[in-house]
ModelCIF file with pLDDT and N, C-alpha, C, O atoms, coordinates in Angstrom:
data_MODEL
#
_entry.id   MODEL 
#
_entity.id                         1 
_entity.type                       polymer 
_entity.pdbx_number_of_molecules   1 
#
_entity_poly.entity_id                      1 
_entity_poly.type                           'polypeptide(L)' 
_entity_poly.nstd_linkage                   no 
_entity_poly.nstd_monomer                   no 
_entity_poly.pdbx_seq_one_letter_code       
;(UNK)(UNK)(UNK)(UNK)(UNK)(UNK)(UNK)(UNK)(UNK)(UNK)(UNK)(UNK)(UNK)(UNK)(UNK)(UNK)
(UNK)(UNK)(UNK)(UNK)(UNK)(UNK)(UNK)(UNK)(UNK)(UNK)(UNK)(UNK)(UNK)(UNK)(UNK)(UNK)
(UNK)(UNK)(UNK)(UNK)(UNK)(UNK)(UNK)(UNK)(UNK)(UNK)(UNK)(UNK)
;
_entity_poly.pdbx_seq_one_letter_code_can   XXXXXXXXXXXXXXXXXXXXXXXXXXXXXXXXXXXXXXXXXXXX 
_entity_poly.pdbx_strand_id                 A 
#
loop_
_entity_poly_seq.entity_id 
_entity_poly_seq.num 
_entity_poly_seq.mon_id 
_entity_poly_seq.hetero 
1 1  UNK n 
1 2  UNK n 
1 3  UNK n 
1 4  UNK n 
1 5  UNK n 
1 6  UNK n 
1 7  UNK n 
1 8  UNK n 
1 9  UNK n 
1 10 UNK n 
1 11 UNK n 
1 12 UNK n 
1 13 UNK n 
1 14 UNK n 
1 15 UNK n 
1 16 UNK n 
1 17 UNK n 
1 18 UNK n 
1 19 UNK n 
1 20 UNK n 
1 21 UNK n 
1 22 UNK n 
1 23 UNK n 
1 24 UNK n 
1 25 UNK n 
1 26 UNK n 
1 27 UNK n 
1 28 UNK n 
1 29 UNK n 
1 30 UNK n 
1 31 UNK n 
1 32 UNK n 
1 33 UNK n 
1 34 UNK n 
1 35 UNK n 
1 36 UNK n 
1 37 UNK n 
1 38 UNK n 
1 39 UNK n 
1 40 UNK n 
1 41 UNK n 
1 42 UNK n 
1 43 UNK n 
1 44 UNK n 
#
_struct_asym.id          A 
_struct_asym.entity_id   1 
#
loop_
_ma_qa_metric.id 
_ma_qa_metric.mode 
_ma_qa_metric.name 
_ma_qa_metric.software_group_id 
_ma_qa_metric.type 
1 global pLDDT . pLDDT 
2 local  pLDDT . pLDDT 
#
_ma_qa_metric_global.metric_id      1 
_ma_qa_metric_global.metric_value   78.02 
_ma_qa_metric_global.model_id       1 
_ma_qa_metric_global.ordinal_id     1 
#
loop_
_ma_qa_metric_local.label_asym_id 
_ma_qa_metric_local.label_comp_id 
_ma_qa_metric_local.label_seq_id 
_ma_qa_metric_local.metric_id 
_ma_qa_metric_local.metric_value 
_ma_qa_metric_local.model_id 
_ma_qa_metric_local.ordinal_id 
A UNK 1  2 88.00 1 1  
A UNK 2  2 88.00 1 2  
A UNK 3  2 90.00 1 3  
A UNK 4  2 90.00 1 4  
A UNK 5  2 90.00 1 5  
A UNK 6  2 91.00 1 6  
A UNK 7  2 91.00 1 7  
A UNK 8  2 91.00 1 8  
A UNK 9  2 90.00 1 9  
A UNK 10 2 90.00 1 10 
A UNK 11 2 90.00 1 11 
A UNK 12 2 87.00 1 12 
A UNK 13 2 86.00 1 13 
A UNK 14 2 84.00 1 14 
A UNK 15 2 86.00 1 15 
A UNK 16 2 85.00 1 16 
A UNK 17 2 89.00 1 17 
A UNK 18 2 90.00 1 18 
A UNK 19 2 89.00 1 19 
A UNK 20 2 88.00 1 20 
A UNK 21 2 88.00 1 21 
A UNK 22 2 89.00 1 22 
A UNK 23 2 89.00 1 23 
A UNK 24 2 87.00 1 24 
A UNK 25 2 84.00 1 25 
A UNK 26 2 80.00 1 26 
A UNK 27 2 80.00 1 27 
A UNK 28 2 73.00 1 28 
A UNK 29 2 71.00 1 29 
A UNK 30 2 64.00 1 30 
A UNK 31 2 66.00 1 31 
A UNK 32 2 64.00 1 32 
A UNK 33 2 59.00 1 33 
A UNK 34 2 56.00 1 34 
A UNK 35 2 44.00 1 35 
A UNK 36 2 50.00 1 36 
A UNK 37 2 54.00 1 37 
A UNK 38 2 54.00 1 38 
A UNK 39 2 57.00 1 39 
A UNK 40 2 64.00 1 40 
A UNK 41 2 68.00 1 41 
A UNK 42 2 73.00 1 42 
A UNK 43 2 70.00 1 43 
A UNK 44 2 76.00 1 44 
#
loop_
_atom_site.group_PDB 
_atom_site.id 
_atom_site.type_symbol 
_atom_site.label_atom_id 
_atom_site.label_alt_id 
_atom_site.label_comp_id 
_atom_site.label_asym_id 
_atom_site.label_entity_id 
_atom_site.label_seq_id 
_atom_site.pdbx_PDB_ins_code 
_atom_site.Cartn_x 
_atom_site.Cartn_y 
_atom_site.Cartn_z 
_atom_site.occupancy 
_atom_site.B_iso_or_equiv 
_atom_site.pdbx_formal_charge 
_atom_site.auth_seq_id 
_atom_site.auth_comp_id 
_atom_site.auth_asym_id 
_atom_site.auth_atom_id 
_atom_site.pdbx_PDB_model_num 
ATOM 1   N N  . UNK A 1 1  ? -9.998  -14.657 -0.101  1.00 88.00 ? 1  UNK A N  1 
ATOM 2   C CA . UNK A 1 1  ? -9.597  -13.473 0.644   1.00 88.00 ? 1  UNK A CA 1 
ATOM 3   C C  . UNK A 1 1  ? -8.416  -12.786 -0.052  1.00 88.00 ? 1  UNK A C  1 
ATOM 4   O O  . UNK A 1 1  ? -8.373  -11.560 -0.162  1.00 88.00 ? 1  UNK A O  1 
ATOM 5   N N  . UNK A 1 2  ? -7.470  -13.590 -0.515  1.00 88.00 ? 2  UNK A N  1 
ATOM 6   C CA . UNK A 1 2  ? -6.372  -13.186 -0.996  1.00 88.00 ? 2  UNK A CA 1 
ATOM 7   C C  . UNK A 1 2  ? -6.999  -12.229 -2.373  1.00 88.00 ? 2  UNK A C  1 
ATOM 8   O O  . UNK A 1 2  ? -6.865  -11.064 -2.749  1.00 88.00 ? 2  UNK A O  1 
ATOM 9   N N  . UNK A 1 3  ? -7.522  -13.082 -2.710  1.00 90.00 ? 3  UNK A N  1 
ATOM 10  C CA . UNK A 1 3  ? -7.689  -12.905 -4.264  1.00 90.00 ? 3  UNK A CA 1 
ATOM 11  C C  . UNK A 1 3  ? -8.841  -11.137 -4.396  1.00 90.00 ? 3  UNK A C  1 
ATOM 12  O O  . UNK A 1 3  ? -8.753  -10.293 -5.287  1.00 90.00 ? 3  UNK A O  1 
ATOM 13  N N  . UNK A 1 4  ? -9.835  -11.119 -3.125  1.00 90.00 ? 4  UNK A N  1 
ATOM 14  C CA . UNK A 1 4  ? -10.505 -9.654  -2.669  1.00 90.00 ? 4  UNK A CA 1 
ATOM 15  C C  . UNK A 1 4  ? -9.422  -8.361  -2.833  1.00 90.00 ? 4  UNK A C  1 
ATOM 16  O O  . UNK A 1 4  ? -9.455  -7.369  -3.562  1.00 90.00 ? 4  UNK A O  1 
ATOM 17  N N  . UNK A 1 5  ? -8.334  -8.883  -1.704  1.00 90.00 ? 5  UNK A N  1 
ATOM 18  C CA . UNK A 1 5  ? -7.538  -8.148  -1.424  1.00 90.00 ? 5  UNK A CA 1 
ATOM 19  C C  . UNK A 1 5  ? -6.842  -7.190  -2.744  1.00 90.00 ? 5  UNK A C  1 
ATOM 20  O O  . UNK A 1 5  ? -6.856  -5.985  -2.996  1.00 90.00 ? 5  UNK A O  1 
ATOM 21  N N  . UNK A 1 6  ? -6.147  -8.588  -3.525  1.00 91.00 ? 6  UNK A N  1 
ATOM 22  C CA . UNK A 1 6  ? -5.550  -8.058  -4.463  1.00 91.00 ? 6  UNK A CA 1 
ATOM 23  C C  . UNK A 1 6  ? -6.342  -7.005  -5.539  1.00 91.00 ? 6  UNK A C  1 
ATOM 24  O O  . UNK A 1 6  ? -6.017  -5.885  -5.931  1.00 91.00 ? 6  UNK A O  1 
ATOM 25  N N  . UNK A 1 7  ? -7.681  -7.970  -5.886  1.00 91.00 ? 7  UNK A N  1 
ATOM 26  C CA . UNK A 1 7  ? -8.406  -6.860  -6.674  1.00 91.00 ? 7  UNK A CA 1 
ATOM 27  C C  . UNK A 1 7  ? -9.037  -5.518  -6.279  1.00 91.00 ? 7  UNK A C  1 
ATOM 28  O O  . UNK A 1 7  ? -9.465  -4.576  -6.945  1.00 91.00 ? 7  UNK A O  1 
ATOM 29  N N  . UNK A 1 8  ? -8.958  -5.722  -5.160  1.00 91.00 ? 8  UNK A N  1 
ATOM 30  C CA . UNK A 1 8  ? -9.143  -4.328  -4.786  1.00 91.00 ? 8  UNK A CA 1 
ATOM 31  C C  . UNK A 1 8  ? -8.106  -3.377  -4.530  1.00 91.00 ? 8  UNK A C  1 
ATOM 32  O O  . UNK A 1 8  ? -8.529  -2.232  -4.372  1.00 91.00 ? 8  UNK A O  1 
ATOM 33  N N  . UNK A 1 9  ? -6.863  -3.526  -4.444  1.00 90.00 ? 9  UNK A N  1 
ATOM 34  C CA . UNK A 1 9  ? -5.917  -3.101  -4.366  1.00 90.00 ? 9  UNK A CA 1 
ATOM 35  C C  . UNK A 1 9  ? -5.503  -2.380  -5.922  1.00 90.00 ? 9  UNK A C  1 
ATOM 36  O O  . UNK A 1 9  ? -5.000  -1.260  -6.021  1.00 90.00 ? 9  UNK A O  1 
ATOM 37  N N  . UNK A 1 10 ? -5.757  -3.074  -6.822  1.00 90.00 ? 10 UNK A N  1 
ATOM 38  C CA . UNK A 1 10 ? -5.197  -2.965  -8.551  1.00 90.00 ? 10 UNK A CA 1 
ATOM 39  C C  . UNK A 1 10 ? -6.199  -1.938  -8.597  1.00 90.00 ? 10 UNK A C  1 
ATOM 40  O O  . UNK A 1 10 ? -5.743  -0.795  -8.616  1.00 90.00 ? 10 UNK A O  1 
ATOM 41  N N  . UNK A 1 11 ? -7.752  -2.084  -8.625  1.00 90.00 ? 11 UNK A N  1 
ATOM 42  C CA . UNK A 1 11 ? -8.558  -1.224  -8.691  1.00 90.00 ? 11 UNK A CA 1 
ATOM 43  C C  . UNK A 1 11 ? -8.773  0.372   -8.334  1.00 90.00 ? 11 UNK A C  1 
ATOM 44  O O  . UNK A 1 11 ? -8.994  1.345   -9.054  1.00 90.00 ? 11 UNK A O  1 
ATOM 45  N N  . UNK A 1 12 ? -8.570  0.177   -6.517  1.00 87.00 ? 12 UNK A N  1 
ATOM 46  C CA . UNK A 1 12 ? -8.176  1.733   -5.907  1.00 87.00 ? 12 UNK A CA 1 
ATOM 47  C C  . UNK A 1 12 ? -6.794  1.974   -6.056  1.00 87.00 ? 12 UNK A C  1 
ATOM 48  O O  . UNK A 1 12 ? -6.402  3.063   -5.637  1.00 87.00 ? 12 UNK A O  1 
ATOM 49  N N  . UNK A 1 13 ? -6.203  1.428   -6.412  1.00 86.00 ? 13 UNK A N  1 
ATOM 50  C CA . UNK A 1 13 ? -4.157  1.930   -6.361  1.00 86.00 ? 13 UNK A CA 1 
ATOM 51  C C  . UNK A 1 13 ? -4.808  2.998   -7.085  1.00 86.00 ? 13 UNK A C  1 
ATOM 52  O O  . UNK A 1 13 ? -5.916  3.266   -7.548  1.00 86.00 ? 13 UNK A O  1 
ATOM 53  N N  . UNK A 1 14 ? -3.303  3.645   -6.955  1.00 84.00 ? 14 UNK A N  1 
ATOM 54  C CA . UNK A 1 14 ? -3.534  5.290   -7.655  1.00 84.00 ? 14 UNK A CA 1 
ATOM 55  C C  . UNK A 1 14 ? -2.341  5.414   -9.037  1.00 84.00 ? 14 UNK A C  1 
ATOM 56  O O  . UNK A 1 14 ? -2.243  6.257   -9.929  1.00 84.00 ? 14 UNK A O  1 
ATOM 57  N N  . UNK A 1 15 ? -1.673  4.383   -8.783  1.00 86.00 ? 15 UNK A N  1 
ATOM 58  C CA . UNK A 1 15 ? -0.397  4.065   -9.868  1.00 86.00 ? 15 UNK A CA 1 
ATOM 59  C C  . UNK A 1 15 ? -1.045  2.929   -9.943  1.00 86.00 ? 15 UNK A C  1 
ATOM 60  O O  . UNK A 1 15 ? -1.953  2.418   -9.288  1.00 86.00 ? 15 UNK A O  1 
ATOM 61  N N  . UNK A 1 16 ? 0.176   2.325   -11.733 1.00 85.00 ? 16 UNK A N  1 
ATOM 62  C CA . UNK A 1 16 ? 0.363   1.350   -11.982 1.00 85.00 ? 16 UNK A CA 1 
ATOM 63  C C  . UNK A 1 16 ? 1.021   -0.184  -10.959 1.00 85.00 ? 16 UNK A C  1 
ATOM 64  O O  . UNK A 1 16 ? 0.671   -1.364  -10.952 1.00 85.00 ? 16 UNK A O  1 
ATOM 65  N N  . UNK A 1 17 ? 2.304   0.734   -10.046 1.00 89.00 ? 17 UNK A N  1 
ATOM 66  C CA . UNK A 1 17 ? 2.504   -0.853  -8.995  1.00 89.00 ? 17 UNK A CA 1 
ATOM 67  C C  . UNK A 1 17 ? 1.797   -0.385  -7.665  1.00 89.00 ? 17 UNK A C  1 
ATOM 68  O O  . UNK A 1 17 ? 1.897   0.688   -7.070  1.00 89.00 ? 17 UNK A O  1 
ATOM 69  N N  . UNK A 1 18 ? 1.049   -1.511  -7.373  1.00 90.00 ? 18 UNK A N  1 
ATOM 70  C CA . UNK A 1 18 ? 0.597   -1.905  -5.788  1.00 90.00 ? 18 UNK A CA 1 
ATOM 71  C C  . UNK A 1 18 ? 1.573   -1.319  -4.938  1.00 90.00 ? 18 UNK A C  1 
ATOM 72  O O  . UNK A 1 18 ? 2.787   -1.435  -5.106  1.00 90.00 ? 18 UNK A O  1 
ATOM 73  N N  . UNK A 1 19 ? 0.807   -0.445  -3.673  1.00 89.00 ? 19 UNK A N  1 
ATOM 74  C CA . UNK A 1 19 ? 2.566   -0.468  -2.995  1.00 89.00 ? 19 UNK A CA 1 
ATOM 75  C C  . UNK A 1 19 ? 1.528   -1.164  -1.283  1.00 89.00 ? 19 UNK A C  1 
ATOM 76  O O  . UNK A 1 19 ? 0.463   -1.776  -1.197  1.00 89.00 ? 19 UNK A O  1 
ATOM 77  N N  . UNK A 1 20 ? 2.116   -0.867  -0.642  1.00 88.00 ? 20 UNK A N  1 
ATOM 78  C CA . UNK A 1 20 ? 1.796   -1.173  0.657   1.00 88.00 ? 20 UNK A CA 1 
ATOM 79  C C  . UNK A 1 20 ? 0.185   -0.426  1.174   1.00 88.00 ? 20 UNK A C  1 
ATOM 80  O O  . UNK A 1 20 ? -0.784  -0.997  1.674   1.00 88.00 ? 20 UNK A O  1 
ATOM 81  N N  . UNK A 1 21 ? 0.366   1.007   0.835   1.00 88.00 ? 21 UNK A N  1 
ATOM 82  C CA . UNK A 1 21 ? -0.384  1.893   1.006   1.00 88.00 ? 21 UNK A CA 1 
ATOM 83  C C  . UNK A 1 21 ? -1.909  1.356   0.260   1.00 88.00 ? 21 UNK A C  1 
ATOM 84  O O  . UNK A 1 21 ? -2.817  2.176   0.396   1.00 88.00 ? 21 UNK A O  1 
ATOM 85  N N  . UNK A 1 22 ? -2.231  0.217   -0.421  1.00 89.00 ? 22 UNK A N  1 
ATOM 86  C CA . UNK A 1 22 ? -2.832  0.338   -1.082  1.00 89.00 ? 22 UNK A CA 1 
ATOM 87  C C  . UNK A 1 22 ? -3.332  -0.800  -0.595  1.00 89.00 ? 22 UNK A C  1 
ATOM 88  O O  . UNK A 1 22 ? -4.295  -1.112  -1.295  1.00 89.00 ? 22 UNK A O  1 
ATOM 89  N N  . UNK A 1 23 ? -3.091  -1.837  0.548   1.00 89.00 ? 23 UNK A N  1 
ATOM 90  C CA . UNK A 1 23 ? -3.573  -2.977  1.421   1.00 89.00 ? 23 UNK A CA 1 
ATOM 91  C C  . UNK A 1 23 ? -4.455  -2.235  2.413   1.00 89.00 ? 23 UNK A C  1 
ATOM 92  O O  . UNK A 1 23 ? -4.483  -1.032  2.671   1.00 89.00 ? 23 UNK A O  1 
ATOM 93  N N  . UNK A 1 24 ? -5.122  -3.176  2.875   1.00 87.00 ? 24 UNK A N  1 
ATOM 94  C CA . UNK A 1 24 ? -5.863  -3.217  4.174   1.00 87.00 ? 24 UNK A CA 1 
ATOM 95  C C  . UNK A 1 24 ? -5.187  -2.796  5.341   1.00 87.00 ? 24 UNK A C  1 
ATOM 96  O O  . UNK A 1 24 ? -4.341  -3.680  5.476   1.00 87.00 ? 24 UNK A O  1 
ATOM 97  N N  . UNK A 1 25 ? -5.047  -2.058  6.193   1.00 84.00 ? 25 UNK A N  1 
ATOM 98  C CA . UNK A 1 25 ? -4.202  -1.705  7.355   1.00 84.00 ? 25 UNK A CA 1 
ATOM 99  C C  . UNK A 1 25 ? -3.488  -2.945  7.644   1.00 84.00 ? 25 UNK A C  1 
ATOM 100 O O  . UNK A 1 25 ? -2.295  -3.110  7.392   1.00 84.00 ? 25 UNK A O  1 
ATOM 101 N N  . UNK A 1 26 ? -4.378  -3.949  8.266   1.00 80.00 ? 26 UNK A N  1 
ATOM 102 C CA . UNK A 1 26 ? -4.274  -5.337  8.424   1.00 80.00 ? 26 UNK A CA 1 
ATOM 103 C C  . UNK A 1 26 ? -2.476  -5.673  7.867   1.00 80.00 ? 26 UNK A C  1 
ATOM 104 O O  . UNK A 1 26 ? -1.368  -5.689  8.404   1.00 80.00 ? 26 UNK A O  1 
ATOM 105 N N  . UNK A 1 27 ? -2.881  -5.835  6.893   1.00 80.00 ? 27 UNK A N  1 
ATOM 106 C CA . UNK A 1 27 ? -1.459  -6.122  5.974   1.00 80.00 ? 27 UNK A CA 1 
ATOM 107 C C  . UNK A 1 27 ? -0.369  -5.180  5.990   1.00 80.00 ? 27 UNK A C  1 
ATOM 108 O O  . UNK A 1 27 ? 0.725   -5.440  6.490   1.00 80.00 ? 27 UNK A O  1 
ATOM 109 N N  . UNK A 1 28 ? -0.670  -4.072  5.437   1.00 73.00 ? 28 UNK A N  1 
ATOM 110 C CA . UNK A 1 28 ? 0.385   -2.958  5.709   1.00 73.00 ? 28 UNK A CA 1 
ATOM 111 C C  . UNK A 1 28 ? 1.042   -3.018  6.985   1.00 73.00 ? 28 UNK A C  1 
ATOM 112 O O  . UNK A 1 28 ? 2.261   -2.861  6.911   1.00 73.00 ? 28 UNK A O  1 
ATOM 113 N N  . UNK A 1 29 ? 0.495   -3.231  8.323   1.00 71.00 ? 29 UNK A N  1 
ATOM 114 C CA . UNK A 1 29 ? 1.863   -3.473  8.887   1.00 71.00 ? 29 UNK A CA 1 
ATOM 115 C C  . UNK A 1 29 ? 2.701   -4.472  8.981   1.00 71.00 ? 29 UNK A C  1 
ATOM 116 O O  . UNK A 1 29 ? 3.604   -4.542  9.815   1.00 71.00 ? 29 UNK A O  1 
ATOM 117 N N  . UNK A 1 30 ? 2.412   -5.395  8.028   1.00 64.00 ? 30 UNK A N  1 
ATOM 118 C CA . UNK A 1 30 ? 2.320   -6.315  8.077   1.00 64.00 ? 30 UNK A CA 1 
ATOM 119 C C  . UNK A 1 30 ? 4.685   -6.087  7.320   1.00 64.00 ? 30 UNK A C  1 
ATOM 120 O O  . UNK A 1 30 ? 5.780   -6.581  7.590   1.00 64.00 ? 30 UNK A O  1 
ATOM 121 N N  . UNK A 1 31 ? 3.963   -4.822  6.168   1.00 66.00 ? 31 UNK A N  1 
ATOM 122 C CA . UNK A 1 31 ? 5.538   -4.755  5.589   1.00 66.00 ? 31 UNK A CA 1 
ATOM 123 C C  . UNK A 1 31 ? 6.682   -4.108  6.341   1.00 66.00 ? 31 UNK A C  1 
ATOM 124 O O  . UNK A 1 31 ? 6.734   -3.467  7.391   1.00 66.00 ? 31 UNK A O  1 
ATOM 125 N N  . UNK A 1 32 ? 7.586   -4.495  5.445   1.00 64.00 ? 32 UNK A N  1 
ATOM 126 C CA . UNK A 1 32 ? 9.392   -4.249  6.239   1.00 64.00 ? 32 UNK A CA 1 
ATOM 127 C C  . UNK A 1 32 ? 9.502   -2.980  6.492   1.00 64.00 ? 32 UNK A C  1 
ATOM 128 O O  . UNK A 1 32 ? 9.562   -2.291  5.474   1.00 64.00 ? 32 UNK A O  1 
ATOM 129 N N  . UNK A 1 33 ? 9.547   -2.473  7.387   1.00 59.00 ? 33 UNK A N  1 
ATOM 130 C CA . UNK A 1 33 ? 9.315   -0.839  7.783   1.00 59.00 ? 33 UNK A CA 1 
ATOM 131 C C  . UNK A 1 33 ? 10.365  0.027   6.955   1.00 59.00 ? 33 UNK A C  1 
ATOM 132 O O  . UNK A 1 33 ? 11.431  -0.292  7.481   1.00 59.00 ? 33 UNK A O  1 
ATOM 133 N N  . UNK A 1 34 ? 10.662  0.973   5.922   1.00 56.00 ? 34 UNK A N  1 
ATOM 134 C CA . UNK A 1 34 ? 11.697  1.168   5.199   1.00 56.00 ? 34 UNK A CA 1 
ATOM 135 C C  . UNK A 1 34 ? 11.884  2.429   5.869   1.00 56.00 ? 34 UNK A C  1 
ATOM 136 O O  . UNK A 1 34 ? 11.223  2.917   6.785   1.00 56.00 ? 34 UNK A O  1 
ATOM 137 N N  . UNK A 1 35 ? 12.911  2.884   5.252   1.00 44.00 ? 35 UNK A N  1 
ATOM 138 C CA . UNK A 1 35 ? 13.939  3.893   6.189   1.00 44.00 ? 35 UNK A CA 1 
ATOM 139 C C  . UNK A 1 35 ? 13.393  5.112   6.418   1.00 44.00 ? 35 UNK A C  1 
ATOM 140 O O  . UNK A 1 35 ? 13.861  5.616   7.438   1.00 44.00 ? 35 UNK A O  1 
ATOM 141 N N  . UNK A 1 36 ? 12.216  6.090   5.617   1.00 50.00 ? 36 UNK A N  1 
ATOM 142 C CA . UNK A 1 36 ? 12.089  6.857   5.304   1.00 50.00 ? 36 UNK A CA 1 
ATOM 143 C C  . UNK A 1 36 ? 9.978   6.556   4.592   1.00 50.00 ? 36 UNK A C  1 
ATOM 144 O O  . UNK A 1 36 ? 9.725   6.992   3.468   1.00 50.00 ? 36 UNK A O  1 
ATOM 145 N N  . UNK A 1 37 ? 9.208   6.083   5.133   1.00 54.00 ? 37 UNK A N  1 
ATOM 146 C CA . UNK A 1 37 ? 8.293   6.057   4.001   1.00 54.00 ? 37 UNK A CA 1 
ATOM 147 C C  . UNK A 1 37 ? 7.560   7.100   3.433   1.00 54.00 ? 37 UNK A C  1 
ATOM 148 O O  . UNK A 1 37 ? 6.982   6.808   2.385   1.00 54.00 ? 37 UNK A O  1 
ATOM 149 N N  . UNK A 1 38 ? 7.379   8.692   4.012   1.00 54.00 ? 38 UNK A N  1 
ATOM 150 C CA . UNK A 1 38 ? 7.468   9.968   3.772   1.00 54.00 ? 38 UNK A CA 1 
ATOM 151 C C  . UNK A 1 38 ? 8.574   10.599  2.961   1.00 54.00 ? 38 UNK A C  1 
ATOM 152 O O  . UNK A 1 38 ? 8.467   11.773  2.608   1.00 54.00 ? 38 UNK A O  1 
ATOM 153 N N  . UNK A 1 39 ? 9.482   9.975   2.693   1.00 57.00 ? 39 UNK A N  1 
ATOM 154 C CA . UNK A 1 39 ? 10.539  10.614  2.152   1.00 57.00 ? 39 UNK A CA 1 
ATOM 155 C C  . UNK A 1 39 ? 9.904   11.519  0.808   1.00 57.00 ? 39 UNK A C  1 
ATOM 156 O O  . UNK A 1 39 ? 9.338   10.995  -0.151  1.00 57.00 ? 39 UNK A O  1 
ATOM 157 N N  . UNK A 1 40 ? 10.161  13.127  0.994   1.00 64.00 ? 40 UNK A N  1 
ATOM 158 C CA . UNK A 1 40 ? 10.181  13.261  -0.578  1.00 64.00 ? 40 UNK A CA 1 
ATOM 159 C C  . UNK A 1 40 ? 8.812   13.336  -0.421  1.00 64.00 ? 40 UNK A C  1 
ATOM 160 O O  . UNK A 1 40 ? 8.408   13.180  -1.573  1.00 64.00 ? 40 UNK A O  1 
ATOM 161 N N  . UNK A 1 41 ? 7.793   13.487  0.330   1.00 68.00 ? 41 UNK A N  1 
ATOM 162 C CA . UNK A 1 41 ? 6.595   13.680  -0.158  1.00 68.00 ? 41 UNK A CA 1 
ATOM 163 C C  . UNK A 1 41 ? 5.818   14.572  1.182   1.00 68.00 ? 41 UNK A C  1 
ATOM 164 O O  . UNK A 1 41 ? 6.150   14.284  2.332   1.00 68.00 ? 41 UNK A O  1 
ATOM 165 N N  . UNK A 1 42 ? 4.733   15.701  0.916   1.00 73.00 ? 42 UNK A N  1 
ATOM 166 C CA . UNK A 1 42 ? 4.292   16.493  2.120   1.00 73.00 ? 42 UNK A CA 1 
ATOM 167 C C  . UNK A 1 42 ? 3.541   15.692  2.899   1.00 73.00 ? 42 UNK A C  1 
ATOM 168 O O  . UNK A 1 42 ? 3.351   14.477  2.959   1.00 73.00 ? 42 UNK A O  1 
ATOM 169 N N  . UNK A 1 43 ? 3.129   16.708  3.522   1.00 70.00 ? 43 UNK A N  1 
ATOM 170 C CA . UNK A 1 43 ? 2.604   16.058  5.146   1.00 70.00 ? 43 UNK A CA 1 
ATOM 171 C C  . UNK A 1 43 ? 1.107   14.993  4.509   1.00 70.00 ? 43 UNK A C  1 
ATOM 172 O O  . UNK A 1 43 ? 0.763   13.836  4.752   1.00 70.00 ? 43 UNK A O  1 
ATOM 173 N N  . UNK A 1 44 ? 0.440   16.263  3.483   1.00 76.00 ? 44 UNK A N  1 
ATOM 174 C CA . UNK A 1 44 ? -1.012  15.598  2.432   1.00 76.00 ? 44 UNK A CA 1 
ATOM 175 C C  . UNK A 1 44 ? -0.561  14.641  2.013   1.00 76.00 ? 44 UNK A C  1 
ATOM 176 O O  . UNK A 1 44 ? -1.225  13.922  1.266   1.00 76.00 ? 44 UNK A O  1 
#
């Protein structure tokens, strides 16, 4: 499962690092809620 996850993650990412956005919902909330995760970027 782990190992799905990850490769599919490396595969659809849109950059070079994995970020959160790039997990299964499942997981993503899974991360540390940061201050701002829109910061710096439009509503698209």
């Amino acid at each position: 499962e782990l190992q799905n996850v990850v490769e599919r993650a490396v595969l659809l990412g849109k950059h070079d690092k994995v970020g959160v956005e790039d997990l299964p919902l499942a997981l993503a909330a899974a991360a540390p809620l940061s201050a701002s995760p829109a910061a710096g970027r439009t509503l698209k």
